[in-house]
C-alpha atoms as a PDB file:
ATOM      1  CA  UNK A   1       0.000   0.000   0.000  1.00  0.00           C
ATOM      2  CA  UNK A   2       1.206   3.413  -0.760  1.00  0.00           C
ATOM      3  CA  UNK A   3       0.063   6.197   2.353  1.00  0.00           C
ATOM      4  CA  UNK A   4      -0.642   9.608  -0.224  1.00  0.00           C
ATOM      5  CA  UNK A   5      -2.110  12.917   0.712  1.00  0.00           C
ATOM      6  CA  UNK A   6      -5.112  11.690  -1.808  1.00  0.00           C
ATOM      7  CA  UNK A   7      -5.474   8.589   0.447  1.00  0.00           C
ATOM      8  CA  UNK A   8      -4.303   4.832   0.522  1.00  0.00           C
ATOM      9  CA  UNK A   9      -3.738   2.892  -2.940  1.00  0.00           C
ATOM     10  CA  UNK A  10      -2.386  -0.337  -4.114  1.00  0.00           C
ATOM     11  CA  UNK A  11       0.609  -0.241  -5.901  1.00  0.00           C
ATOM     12  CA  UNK A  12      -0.340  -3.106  -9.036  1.00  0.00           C
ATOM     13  CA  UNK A  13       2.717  -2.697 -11.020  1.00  0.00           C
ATOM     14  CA  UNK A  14       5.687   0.177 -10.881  1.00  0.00           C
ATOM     15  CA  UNK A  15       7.649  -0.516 -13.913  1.00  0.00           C
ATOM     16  CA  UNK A  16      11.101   0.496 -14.074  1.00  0.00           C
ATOM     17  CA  UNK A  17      10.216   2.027 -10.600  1.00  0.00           C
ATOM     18  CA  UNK A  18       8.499   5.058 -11.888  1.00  0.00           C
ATOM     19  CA  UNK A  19       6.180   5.453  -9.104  1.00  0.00           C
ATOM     20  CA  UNK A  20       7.728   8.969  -7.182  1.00  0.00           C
ATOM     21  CA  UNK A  21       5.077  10.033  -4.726  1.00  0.00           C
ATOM     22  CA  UNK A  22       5.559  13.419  -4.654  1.00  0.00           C
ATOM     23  CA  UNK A  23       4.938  13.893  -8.405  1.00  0.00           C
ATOM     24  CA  UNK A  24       1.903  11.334  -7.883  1.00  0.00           C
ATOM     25  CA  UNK A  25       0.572  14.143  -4.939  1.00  0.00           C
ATOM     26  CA  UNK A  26       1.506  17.318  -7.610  1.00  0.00           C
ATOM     27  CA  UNK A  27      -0.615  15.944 -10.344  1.00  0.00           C
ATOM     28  CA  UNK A  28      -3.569  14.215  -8.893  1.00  0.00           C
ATOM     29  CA  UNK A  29      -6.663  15.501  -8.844  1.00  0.00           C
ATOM     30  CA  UNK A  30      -9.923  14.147  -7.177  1.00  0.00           C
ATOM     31  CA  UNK A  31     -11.595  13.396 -10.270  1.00  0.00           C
ATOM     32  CA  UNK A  32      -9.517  10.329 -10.476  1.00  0.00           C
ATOM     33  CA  UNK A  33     -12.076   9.217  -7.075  1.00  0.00           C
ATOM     34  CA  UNK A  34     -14.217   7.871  -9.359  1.00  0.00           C
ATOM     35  CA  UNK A  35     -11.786   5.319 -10.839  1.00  0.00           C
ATOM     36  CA  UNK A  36     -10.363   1.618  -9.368  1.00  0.00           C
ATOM     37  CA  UNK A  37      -7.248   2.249 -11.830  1.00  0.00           C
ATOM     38  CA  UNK A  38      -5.206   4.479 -12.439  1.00  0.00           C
ATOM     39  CA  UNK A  39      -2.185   4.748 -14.805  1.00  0.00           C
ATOM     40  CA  UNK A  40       0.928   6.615 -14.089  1.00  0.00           C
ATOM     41  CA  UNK A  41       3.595   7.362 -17.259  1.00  0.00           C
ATOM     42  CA  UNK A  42       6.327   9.670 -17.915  1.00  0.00           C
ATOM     43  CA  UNK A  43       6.270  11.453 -21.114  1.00  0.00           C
ATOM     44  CA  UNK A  44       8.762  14.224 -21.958  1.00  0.00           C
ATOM     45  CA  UNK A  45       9.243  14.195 -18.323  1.00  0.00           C
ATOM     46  CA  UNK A  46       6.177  14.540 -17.217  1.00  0.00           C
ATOM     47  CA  UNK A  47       3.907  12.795 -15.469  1.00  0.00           C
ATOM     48  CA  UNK A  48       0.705  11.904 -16.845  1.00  0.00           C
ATOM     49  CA  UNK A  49      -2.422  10.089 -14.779  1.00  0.00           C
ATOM     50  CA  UNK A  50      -5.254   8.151 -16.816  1.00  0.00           C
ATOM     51  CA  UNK A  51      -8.114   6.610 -15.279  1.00  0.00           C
ATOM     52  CA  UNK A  52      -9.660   2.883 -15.945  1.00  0.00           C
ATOM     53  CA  UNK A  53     -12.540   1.753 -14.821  1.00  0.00           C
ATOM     54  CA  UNK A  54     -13.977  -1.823 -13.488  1.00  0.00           C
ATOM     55  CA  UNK A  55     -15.758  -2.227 -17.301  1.00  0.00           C
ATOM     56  CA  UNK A  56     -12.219  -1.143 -19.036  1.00  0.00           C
ATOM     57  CA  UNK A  57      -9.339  -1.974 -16.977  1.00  0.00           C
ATOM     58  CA  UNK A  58      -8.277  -4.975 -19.037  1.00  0.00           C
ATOM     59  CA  UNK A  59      -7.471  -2.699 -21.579  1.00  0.00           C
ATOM     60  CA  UNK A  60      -4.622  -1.071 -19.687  1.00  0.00           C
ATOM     61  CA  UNK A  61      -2.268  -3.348 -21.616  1.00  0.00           C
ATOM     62  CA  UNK A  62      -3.610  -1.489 -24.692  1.00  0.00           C
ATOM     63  CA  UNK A  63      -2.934   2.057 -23.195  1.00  0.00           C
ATOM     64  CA  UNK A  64       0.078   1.403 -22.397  1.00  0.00           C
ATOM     65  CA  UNK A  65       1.181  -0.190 -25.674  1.00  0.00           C
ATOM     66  CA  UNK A  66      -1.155   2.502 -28.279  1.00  0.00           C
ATOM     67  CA  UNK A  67      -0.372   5.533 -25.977  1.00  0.00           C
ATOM     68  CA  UNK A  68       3.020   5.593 -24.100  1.00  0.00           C
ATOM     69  CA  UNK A  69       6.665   6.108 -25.490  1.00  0.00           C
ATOM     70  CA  UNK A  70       8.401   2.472 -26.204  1.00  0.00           C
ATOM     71  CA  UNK A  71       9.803   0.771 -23.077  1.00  0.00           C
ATOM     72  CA  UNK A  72       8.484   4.300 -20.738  1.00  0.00           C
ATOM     73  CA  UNK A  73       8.103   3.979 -17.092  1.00  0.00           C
ATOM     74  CA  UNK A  74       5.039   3.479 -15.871  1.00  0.00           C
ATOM     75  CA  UNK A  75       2.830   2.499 -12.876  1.00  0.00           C
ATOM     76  CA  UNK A  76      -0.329   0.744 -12.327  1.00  0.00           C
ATOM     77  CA  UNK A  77      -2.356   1.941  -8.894  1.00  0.00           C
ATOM     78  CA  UNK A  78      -5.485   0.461  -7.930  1.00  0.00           C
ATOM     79  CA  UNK A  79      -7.471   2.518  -5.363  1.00  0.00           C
ATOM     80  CA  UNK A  80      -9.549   0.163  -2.905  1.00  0.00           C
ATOM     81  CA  UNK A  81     -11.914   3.152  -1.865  1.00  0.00           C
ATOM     82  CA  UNK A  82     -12.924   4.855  -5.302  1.00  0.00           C
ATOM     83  CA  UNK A  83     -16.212   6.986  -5.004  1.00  0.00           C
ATOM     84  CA  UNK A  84     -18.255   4.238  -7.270  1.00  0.00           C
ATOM     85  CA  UNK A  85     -21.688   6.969  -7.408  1.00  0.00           C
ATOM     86  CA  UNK A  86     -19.903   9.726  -7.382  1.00  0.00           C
ATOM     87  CA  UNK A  87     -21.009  11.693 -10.407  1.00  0.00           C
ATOM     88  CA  UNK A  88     -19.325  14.357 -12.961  1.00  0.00           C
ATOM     89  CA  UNK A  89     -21.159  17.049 -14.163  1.00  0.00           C
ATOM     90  CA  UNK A  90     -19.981  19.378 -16.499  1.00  0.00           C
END
């Protein structure tokens, strides 16, 4: 389990140990509450944060493979106490 200012989360994969919490706390924001999964890659340097939910998850191979730069670090979170009815309006 990792202990972040946005709560507890489940640390699924951190490949090439890309997982750095304090960039994790910079760039999250709480409308990632609403997922079970969330991605974590470095492009360019930067972080970027994509959520999955329990219908699309298996496609996280995909993502990673169609979206991210060849051979990138990356890490898989899965957060135990998402906010399943919460609901976006726009």
């Amino acid at each position: 389990m990792v202990e972040s200012v946005h709560g507890e989360f489940e640390l699924v994969k951190n490949f090439r140990e890309a997982f750095v919490l304090d960039d994790f706390n910079k760039r999250y924001v709480e409308f990632f509450d609403i997922y079970p999964y969330v991605v974590g890659d470095y492009s360019g340097g930067l972080l970027r944060l994509k959520g999955f939910s329990e219908d699309n998850y298996q496609t996280i191979p995909d993502y990673i493979m169609e979206s991210c730069a060849p051979n990138c670090a990356y890490y898989i979170l899965k957060n135990p106490n998402y906010d399943k009815g919460k609901i976006i309006i726009e």
